[in-house]
PDB file of N, CA and C in Angstrom:
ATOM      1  N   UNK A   1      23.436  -4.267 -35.955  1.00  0.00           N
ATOM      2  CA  UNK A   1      23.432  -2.994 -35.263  1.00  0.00           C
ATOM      3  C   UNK A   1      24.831  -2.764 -34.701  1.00  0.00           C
ATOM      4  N   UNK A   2      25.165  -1.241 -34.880  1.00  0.00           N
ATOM      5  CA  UNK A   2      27.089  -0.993 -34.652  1.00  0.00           C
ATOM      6  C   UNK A   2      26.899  -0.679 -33.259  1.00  0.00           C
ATOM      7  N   UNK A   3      27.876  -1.009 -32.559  1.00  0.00           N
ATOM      8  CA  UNK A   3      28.056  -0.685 -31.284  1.00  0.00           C
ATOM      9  C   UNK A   3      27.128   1.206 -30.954  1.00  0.00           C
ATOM     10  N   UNK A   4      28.115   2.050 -31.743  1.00  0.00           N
ATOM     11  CA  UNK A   4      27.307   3.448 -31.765  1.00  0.00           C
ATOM     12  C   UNK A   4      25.735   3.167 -32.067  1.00  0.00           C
ATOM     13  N   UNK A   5      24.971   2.440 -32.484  1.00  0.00           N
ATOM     14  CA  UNK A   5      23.731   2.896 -32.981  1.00  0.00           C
ATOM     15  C   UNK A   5      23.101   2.135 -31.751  1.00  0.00           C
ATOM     16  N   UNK A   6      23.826   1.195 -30.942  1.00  0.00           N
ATOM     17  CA  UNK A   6      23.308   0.030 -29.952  1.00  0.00           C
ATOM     18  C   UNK A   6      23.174   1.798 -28.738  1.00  0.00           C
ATOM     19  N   UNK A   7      24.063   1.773 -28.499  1.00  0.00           N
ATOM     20  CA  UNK A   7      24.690   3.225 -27.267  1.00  0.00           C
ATOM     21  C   UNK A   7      23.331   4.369 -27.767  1.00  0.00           C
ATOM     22  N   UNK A   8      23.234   4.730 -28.903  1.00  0.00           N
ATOM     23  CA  UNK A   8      21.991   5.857 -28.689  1.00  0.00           C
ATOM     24  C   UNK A   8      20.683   5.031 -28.829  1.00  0.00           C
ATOM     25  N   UNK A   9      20.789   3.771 -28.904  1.00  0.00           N
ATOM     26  CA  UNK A   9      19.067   3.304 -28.523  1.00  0.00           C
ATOM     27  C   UNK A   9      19.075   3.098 -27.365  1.00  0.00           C
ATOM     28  N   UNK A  10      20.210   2.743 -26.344  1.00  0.00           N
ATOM     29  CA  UNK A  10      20.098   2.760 -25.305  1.00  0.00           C
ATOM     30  C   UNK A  10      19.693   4.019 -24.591  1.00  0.00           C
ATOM     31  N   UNK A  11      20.370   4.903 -25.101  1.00  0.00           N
ATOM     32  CA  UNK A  11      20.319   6.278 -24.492  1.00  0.00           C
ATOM     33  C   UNK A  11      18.780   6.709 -24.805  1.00  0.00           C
ATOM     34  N   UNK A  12      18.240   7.023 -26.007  1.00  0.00           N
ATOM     35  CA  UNK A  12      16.869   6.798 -26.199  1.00  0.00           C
ATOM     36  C   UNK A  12      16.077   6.357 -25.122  1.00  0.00           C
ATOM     37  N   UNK A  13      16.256   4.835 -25.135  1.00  0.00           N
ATOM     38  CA  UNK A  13      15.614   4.301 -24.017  1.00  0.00           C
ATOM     39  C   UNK A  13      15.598   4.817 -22.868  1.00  0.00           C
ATOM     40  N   UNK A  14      16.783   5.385 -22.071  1.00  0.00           N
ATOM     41  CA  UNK A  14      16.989   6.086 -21.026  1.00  0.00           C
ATOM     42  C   UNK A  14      16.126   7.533 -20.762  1.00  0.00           C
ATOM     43  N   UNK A  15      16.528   7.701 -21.395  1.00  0.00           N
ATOM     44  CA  UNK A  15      15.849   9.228 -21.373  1.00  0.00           C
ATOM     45  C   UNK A  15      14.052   9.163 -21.960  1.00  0.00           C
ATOM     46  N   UNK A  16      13.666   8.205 -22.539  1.00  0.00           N
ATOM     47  CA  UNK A  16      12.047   7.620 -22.388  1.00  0.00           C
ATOM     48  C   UNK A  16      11.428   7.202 -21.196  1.00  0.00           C
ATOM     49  N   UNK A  17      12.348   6.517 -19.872  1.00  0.00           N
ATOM     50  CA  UNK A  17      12.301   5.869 -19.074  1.00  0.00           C
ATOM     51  C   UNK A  17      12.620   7.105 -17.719  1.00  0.00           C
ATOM     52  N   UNK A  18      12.776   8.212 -18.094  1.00  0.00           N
ATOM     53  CA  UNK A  18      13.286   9.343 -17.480  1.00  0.00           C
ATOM     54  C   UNK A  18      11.994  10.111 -17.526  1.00  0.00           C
ATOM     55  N   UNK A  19      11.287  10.379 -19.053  1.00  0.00           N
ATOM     56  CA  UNK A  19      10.591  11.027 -19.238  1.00  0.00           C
ATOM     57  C   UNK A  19       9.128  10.406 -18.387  1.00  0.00           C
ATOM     58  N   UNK A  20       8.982   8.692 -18.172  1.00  0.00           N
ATOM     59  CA  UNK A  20       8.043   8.289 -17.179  1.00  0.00           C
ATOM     60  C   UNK A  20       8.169   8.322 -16.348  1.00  0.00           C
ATOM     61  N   UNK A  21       9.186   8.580 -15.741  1.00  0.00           N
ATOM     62  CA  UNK A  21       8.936   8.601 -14.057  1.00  0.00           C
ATOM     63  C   UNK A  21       8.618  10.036 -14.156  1.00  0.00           C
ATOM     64  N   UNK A  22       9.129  11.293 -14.755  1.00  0.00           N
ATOM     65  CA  UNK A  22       8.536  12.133 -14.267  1.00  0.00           C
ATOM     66  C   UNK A  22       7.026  12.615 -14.705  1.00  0.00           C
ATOM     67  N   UNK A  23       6.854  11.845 -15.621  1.00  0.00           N
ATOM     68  CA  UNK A  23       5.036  11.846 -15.789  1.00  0.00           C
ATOM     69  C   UNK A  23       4.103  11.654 -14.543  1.00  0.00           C
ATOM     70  N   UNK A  24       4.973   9.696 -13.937  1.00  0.00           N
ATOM     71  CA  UNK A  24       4.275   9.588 -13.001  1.00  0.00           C
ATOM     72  C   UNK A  24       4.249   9.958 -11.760  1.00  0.00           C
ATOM     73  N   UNK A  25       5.340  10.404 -11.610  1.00  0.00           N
ATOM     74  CA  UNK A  25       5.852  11.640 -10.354  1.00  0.00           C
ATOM     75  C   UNK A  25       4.518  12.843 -10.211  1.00  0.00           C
ATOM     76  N   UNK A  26       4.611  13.428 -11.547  1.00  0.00           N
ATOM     77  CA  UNK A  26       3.245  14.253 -10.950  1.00  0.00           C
ATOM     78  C   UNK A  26       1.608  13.541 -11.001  1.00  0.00           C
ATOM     79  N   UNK A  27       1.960  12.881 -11.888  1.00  0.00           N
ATOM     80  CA  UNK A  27       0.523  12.313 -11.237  1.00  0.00           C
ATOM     81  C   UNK A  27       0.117  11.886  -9.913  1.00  0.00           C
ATOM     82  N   UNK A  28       1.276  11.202  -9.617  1.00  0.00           N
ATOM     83  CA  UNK A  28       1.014  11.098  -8.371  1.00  0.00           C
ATOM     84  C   UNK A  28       1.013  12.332  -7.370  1.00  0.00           C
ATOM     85  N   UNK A  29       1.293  13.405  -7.500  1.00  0.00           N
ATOM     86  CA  UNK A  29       1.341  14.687  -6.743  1.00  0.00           C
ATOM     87  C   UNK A  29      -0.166  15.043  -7.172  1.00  0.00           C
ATOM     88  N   UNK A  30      -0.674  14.841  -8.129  1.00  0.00           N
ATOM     89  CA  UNK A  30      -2.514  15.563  -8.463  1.00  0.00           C
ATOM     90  C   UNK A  30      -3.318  14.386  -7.763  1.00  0.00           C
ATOM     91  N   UNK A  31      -2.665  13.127  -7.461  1.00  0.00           N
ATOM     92  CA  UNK A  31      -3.870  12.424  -7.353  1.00  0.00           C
ATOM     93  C   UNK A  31      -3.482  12.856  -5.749  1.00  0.00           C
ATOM     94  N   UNK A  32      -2.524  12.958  -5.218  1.00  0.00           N
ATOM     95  CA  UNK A  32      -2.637  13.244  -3.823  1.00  0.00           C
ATOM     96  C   UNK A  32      -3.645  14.509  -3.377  1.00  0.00           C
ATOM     97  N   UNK A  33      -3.398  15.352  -4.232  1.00  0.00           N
ATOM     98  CA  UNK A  33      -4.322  16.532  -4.193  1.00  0.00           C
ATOM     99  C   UNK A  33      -5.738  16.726  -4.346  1.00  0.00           C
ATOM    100  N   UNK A  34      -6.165  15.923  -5.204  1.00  0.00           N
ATOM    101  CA  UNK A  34      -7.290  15.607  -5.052  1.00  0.00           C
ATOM    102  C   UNK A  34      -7.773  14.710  -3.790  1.00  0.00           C
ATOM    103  N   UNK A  35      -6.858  13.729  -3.448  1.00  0.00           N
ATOM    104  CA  UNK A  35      -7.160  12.685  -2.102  1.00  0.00           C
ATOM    105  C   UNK A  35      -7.826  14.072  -0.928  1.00  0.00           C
ATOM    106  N   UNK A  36      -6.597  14.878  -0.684  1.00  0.00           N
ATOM    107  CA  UNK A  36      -6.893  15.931   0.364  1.00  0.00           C
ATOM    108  C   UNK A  36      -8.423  16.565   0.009  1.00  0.00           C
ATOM    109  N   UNK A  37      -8.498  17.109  -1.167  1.00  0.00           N
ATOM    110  CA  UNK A  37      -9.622  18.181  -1.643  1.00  0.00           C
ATOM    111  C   UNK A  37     -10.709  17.338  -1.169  1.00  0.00           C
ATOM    112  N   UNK A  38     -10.851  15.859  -1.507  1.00  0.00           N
ATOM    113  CA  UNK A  38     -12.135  15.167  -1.439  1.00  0.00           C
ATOM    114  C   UNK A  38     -11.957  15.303  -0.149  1.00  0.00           C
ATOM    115  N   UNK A  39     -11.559  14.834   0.865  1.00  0.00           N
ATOM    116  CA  UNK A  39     -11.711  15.402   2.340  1.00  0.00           C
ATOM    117  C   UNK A  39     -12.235  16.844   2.859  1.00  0.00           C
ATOM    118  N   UNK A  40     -11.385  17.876   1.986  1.00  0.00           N
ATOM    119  CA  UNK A  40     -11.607  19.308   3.328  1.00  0.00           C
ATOM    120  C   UNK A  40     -12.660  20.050   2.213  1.00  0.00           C
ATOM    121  N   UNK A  41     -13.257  19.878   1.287  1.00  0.00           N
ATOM    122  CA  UNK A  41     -14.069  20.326   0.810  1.00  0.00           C
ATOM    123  C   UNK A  41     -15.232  20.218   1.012  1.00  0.00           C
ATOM    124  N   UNK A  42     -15.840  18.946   1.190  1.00  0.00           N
ATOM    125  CA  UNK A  42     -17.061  18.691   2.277  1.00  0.00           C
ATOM    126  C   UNK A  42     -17.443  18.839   3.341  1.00  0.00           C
ATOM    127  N   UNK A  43     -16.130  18.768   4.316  1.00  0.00           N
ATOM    128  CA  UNK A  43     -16.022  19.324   5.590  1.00  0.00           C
ATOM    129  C   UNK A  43     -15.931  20.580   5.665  1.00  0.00           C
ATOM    130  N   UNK A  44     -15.773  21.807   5.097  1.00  0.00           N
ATOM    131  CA  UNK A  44     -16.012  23.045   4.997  1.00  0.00           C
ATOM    132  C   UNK A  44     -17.420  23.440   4.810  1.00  0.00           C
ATOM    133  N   UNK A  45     -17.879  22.900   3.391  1.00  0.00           N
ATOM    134  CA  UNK A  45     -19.225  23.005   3.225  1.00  0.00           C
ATOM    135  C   UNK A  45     -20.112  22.740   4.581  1.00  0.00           C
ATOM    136  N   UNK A  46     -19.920  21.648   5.124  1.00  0.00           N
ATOM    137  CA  UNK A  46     -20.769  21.207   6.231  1.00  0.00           C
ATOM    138  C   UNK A  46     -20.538  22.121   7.629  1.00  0.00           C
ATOM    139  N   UNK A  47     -19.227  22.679   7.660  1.00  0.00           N
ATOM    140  CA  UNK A  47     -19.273  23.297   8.700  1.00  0.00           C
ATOM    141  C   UNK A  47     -19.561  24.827   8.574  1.00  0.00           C
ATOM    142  N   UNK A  48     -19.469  25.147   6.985  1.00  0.00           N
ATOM    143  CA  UNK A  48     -20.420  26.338   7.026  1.00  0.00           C
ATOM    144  C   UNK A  48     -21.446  26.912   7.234  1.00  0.00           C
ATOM    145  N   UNK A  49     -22.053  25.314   6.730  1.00  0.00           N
ATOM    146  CA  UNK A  49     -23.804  25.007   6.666  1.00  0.00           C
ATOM    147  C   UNK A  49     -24.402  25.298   8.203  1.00  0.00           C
ATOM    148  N   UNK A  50     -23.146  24.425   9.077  1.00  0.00           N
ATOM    149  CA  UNK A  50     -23.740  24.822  10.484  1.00  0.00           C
ATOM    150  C   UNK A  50     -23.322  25.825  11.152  1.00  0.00           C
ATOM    151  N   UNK A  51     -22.548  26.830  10.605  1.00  0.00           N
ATOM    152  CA  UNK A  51     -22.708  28.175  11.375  1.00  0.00           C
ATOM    153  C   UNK A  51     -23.849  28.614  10.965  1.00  0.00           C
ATOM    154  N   UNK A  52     -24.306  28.387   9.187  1.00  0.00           N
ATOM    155  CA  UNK A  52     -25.297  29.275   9.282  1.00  0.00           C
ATOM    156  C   UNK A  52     -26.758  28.617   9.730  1.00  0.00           C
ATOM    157  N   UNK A  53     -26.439  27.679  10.032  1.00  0.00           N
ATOM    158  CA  UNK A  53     -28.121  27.660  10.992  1.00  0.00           C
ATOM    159  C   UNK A  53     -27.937  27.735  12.778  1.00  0.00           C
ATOM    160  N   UNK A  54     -26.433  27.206  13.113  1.00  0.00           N
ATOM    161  CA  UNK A  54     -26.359  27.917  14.246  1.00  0.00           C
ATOM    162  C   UNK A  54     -26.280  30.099  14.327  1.00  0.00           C
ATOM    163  N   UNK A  55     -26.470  30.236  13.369  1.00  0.00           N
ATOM    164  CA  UNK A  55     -26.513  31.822  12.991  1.00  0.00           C
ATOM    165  C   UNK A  55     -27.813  32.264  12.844  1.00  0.00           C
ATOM    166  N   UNK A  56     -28.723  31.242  12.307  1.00  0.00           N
ATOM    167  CA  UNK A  56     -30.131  31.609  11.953  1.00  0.00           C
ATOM    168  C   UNK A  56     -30.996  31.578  12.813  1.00  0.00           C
ATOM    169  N   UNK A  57     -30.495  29.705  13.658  1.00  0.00           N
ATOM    170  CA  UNK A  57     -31.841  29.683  14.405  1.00  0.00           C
ATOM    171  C   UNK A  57     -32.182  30.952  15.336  1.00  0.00           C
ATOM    172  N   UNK A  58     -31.473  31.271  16.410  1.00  0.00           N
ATOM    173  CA  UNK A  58     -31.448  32.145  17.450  1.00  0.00           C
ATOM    174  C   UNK A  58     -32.550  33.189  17.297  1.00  0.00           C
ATOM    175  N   UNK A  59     -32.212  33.780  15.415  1.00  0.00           N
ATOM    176  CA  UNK A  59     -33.014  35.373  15.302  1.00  0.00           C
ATOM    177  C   UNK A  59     -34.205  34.638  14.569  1.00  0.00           C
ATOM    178  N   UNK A  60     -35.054  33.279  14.624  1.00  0.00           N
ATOM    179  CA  UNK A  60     -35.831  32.845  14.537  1.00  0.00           C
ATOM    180  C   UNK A  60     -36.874  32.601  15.732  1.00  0.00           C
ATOM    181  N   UNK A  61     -36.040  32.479  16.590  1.00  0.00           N
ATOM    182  CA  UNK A  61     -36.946  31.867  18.066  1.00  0.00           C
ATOM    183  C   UNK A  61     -37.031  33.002  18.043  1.00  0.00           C
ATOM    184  N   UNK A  62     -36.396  34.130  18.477  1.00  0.00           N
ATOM    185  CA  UNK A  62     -37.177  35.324  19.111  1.00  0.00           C
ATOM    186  C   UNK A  62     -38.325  36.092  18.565  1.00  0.00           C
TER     187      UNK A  62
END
């Protein structure tokens, strides 16, 4: 292998090794996003749930 053909497998390599970090760069940005979603998505649901029975009961008792 000639010095030139050594220099663009390197470069190859480089820019393969470029192309993974920014793969895993966003993955890691979706998996963070999902981390959050699994949190405030249930907690919404649940605190909707209890306006609407703190909304319901009231015009029930009377």
């Amino acid at each position: 292998m000639t010095h030139a053909e050594q220099s663009l497998a390197d470069d190859k390599m480089r820019a393969e090794i470029a192309n993974l970090i920014a793969a895993t760069s966003k993955l890691n940005a979706e998996t963070s996003k999902i981390t959050r979603e699994r949190f405030w998505i249930p907690f919404t649901v649940f605190a909707g749930v209890i306006v609407a029975i703190v909304s319901i009961v009231p015009r029930l008792i009377q």
